[in-house]
PDB file of N, CA and C in Angstrom:
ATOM      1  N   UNK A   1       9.603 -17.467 -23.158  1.00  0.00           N
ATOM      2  CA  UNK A   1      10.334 -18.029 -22.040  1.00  0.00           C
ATOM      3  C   UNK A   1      11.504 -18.845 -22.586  1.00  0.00           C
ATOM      4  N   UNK A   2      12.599 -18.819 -22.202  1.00  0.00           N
ATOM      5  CA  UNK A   2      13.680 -19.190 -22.320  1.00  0.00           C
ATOM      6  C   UNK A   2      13.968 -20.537 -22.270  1.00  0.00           C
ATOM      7  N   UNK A   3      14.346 -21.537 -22.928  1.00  0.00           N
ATOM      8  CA  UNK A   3      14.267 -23.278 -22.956  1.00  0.00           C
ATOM      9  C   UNK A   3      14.743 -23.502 -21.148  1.00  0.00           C
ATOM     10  N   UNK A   4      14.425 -24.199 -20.603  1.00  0.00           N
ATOM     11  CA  UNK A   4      15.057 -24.522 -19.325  1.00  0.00           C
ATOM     12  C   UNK A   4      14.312 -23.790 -18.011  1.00  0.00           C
ATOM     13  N   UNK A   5      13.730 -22.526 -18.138  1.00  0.00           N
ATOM     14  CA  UNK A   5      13.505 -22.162 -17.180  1.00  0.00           C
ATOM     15  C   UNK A   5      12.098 -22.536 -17.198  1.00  0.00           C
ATOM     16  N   UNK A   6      11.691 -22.195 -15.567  1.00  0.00           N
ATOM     17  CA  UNK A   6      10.660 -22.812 -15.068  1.00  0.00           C
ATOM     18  C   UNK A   6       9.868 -21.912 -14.649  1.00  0.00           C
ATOM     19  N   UNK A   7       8.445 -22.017 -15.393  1.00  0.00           N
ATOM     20  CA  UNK A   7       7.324 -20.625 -14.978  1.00  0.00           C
ATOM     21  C   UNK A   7       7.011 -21.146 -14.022  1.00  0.00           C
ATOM     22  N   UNK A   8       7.272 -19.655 -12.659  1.00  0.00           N
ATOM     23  CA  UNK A   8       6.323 -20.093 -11.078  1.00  0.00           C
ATOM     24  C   UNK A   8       5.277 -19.309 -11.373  1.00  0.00           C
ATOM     25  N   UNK A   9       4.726 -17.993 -11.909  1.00  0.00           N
ATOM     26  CA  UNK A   9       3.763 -17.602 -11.346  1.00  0.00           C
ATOM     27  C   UNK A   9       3.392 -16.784 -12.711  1.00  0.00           C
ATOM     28  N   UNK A  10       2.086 -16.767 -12.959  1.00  0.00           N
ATOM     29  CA  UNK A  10       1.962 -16.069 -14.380  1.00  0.00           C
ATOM     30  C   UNK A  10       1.562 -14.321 -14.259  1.00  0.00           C
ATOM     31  N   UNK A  11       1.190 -13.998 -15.101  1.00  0.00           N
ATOM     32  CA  UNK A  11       0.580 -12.418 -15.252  1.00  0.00           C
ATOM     33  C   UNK A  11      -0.291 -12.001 -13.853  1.00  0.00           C
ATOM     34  N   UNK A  12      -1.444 -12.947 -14.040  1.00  0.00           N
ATOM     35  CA  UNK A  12      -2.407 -12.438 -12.738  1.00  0.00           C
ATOM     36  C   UNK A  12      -1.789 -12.098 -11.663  1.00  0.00           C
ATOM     37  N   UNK A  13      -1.310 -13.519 -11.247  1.00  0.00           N
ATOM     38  CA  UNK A  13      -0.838 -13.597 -10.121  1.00  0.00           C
ATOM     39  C   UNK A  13       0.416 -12.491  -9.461  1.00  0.00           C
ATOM     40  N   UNK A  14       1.388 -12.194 -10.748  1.00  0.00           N
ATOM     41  CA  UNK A  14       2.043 -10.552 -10.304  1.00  0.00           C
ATOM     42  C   UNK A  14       1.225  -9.556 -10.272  1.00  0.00           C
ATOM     43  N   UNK A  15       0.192  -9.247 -11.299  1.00  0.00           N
ATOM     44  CA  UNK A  15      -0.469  -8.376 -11.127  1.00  0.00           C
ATOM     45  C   UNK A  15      -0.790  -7.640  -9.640  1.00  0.00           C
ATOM     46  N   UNK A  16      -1.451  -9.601  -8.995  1.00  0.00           N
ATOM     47  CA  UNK A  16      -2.346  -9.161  -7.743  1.00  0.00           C
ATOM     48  C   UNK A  16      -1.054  -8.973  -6.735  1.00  0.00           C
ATOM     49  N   UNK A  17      -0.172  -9.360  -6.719  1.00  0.00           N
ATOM     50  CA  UNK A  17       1.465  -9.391  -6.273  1.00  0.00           C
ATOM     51  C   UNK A  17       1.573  -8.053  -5.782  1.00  0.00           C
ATOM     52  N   UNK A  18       1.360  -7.016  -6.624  1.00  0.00           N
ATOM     53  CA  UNK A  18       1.785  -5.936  -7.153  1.00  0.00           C
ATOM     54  C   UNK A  18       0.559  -4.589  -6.296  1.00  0.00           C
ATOM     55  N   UNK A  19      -0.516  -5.320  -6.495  1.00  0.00           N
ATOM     56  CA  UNK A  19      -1.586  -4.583  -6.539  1.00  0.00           C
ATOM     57  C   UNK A  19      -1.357  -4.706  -4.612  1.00  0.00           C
ATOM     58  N   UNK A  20      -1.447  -5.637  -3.849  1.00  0.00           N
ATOM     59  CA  UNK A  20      -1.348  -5.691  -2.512  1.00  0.00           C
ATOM     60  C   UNK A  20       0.037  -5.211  -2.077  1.00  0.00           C
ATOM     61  N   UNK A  21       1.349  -4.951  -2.716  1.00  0.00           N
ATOM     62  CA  UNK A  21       2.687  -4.242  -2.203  1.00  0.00           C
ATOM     63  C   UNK A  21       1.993  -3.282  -2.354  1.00  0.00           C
ATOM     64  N   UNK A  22       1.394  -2.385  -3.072  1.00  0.00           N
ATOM     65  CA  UNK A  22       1.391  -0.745  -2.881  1.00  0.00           C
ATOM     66  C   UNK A  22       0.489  -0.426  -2.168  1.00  0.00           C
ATOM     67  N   UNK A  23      -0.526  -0.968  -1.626  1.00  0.00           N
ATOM     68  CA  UNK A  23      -1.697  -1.023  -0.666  1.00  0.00           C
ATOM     69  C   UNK A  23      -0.651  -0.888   0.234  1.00  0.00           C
ATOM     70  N   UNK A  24      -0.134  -2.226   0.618  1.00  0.00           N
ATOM     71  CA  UNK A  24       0.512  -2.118   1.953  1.00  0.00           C
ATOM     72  C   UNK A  24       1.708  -0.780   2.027  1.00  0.00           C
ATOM     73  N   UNK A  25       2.588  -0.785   1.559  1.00  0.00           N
ATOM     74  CA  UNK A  25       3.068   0.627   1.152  1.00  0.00           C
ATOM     75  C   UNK A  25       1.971   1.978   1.539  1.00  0.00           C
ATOM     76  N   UNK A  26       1.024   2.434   0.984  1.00  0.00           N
ATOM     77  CA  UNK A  26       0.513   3.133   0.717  1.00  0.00           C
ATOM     78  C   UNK A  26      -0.562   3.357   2.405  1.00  0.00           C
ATOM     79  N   UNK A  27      -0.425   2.490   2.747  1.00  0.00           N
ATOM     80  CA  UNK A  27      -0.955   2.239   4.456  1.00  0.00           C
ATOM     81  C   UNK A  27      -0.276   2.420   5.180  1.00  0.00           C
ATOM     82  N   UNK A  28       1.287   2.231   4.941  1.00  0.00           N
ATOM     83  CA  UNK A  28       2.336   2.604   5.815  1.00  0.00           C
ATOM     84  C   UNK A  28       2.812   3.974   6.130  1.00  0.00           C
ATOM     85  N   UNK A  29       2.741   4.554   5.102  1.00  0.00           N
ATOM     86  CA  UNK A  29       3.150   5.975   4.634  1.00  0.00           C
ATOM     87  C   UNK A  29       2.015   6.898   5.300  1.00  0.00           C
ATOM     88  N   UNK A  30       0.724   6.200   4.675  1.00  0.00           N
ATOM     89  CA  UNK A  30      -0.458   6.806   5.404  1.00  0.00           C
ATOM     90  C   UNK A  30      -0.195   6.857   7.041  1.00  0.00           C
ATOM     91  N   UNK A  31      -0.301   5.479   7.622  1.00  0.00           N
ATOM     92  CA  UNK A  31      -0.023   5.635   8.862  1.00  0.00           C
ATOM     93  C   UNK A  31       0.824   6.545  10.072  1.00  0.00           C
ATOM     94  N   UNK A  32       2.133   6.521   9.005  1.00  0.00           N
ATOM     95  CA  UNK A  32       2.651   7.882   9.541  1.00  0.00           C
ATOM     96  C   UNK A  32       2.242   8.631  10.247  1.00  0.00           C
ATOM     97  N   UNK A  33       1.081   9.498   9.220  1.00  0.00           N
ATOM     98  CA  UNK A  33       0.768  10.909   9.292  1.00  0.00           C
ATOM     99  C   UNK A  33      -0.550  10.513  10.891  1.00  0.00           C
ATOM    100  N   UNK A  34      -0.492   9.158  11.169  1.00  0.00           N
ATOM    101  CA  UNK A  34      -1.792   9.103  12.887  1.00  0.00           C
ATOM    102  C   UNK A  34      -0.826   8.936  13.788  1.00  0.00           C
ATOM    103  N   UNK A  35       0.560   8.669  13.673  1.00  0.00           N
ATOM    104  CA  UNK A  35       0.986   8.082  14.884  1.00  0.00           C
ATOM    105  C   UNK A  35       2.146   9.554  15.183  1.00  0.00           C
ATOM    106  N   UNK A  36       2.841  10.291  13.829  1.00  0.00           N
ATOM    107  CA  UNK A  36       4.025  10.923  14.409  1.00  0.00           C
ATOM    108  C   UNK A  36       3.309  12.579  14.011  1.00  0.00           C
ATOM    109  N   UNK A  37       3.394  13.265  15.156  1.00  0.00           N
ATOM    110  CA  UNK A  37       2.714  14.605  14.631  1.00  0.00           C
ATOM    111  C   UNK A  37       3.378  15.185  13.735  1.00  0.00           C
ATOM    112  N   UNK A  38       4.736  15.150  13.102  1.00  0.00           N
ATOM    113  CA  UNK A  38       5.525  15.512  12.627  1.00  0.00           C
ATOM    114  C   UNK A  38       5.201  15.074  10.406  1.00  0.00           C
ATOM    115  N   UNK A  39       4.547  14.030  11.099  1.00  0.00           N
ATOM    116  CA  UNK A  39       3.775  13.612   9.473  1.00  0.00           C
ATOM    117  C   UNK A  39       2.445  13.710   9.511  1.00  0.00           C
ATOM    118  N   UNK A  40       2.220  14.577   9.926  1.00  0.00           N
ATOM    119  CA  UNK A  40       0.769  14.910   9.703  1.00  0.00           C
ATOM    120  C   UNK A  40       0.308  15.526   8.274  1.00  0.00           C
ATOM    121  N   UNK A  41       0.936  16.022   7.541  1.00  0.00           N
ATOM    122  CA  UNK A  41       0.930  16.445   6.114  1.00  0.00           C
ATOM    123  C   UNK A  41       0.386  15.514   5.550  1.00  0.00           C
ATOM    124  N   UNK A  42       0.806  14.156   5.762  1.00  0.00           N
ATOM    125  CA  UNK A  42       0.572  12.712   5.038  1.00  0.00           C
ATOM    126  C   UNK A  42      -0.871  12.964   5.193  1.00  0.00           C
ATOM    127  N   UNK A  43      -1.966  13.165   5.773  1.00  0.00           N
ATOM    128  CA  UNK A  43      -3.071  12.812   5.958  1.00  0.00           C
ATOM    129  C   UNK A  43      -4.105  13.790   4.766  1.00  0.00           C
ATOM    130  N   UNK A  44      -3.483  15.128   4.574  1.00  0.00           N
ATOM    131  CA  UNK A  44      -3.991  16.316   3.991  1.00  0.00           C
ATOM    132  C   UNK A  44      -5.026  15.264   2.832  1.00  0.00           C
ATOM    133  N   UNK A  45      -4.176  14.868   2.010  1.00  0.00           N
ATOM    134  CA  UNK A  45      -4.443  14.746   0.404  1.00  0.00           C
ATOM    135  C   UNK A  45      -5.548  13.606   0.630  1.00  0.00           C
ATOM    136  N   UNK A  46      -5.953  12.759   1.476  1.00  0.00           N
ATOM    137  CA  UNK A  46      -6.587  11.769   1.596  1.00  0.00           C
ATOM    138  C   UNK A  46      -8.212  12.313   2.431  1.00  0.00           C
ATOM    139  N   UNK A  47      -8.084  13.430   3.329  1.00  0.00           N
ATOM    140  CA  UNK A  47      -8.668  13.684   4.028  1.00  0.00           C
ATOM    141  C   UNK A  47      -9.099  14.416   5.328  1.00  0.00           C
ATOM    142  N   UNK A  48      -8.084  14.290   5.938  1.00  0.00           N
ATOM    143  CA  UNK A  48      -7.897  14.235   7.130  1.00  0.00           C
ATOM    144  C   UNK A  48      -7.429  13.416   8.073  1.00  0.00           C
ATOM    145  N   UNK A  49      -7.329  13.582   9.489  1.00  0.00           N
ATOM    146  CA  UNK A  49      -6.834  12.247  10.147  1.00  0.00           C
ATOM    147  C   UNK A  49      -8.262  11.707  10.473  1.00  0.00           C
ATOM    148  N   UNK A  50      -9.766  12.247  10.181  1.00  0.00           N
ATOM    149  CA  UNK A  50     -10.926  11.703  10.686  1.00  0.00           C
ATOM    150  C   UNK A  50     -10.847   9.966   9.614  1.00  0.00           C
ATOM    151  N   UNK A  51     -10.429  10.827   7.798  1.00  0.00           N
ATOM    152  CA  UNK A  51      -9.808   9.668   7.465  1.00  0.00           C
ATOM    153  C   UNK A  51      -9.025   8.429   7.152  1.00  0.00           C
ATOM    154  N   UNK A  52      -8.382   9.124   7.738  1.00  0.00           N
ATOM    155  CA  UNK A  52      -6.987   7.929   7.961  1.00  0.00           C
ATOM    156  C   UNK A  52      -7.329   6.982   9.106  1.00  0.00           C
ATOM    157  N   UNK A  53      -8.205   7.629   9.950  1.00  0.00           N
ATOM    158  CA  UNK A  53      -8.836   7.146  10.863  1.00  0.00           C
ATOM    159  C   UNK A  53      -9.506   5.820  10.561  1.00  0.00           C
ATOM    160  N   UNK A  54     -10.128   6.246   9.482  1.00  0.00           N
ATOM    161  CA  UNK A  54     -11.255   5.343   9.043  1.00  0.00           C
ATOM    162  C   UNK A  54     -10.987   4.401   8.034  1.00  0.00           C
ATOM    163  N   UNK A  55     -10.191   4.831   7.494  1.00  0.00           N
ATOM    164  CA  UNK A  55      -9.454   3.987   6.664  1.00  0.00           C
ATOM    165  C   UNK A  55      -8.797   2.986   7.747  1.00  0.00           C
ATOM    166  N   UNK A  56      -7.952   2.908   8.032  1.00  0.00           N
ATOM    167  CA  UNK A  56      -6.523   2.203   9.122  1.00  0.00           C
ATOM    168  C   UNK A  56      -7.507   1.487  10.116  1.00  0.00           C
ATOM    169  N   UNK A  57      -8.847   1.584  10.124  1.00  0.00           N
ATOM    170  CA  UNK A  57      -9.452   0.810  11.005  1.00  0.00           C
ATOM    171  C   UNK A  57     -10.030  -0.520  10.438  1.00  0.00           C
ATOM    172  N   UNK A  58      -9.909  -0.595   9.241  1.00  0.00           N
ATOM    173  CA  UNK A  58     -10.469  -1.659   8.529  1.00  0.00           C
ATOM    174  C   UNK A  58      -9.157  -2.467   8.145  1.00  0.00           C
TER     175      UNK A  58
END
């Protein structure tokens, strides 16, 4: 670290930073494929929409 600057947040804490953006990301994208029939593809690789279903409900 560079003289002067000021650590806000260490390793973990980006880690977990990091780890909850692509969740949320990755829920959004998902979501897609329940609400627009047009992204329904989105659902294939995960399951189905029985799972996206089930997922997006929690």
């Amino acid at each position: 670290m560079k003289k002067g600057m000021i650590k806000v947040s260490d390793g973990f804490e980006r880690i977990v930073h990091w780890c909850m953006a692509i969740s949320c990301l990755i829920l959004m994208i998902s979501g897609l494929g329940m609400m627009f029939h047009a992204f329904n593809f989105l659902g294939i690789p995960v399951g189905g929409l029985k799972t996206l279903k089930l997922i997006h409900n929690f």
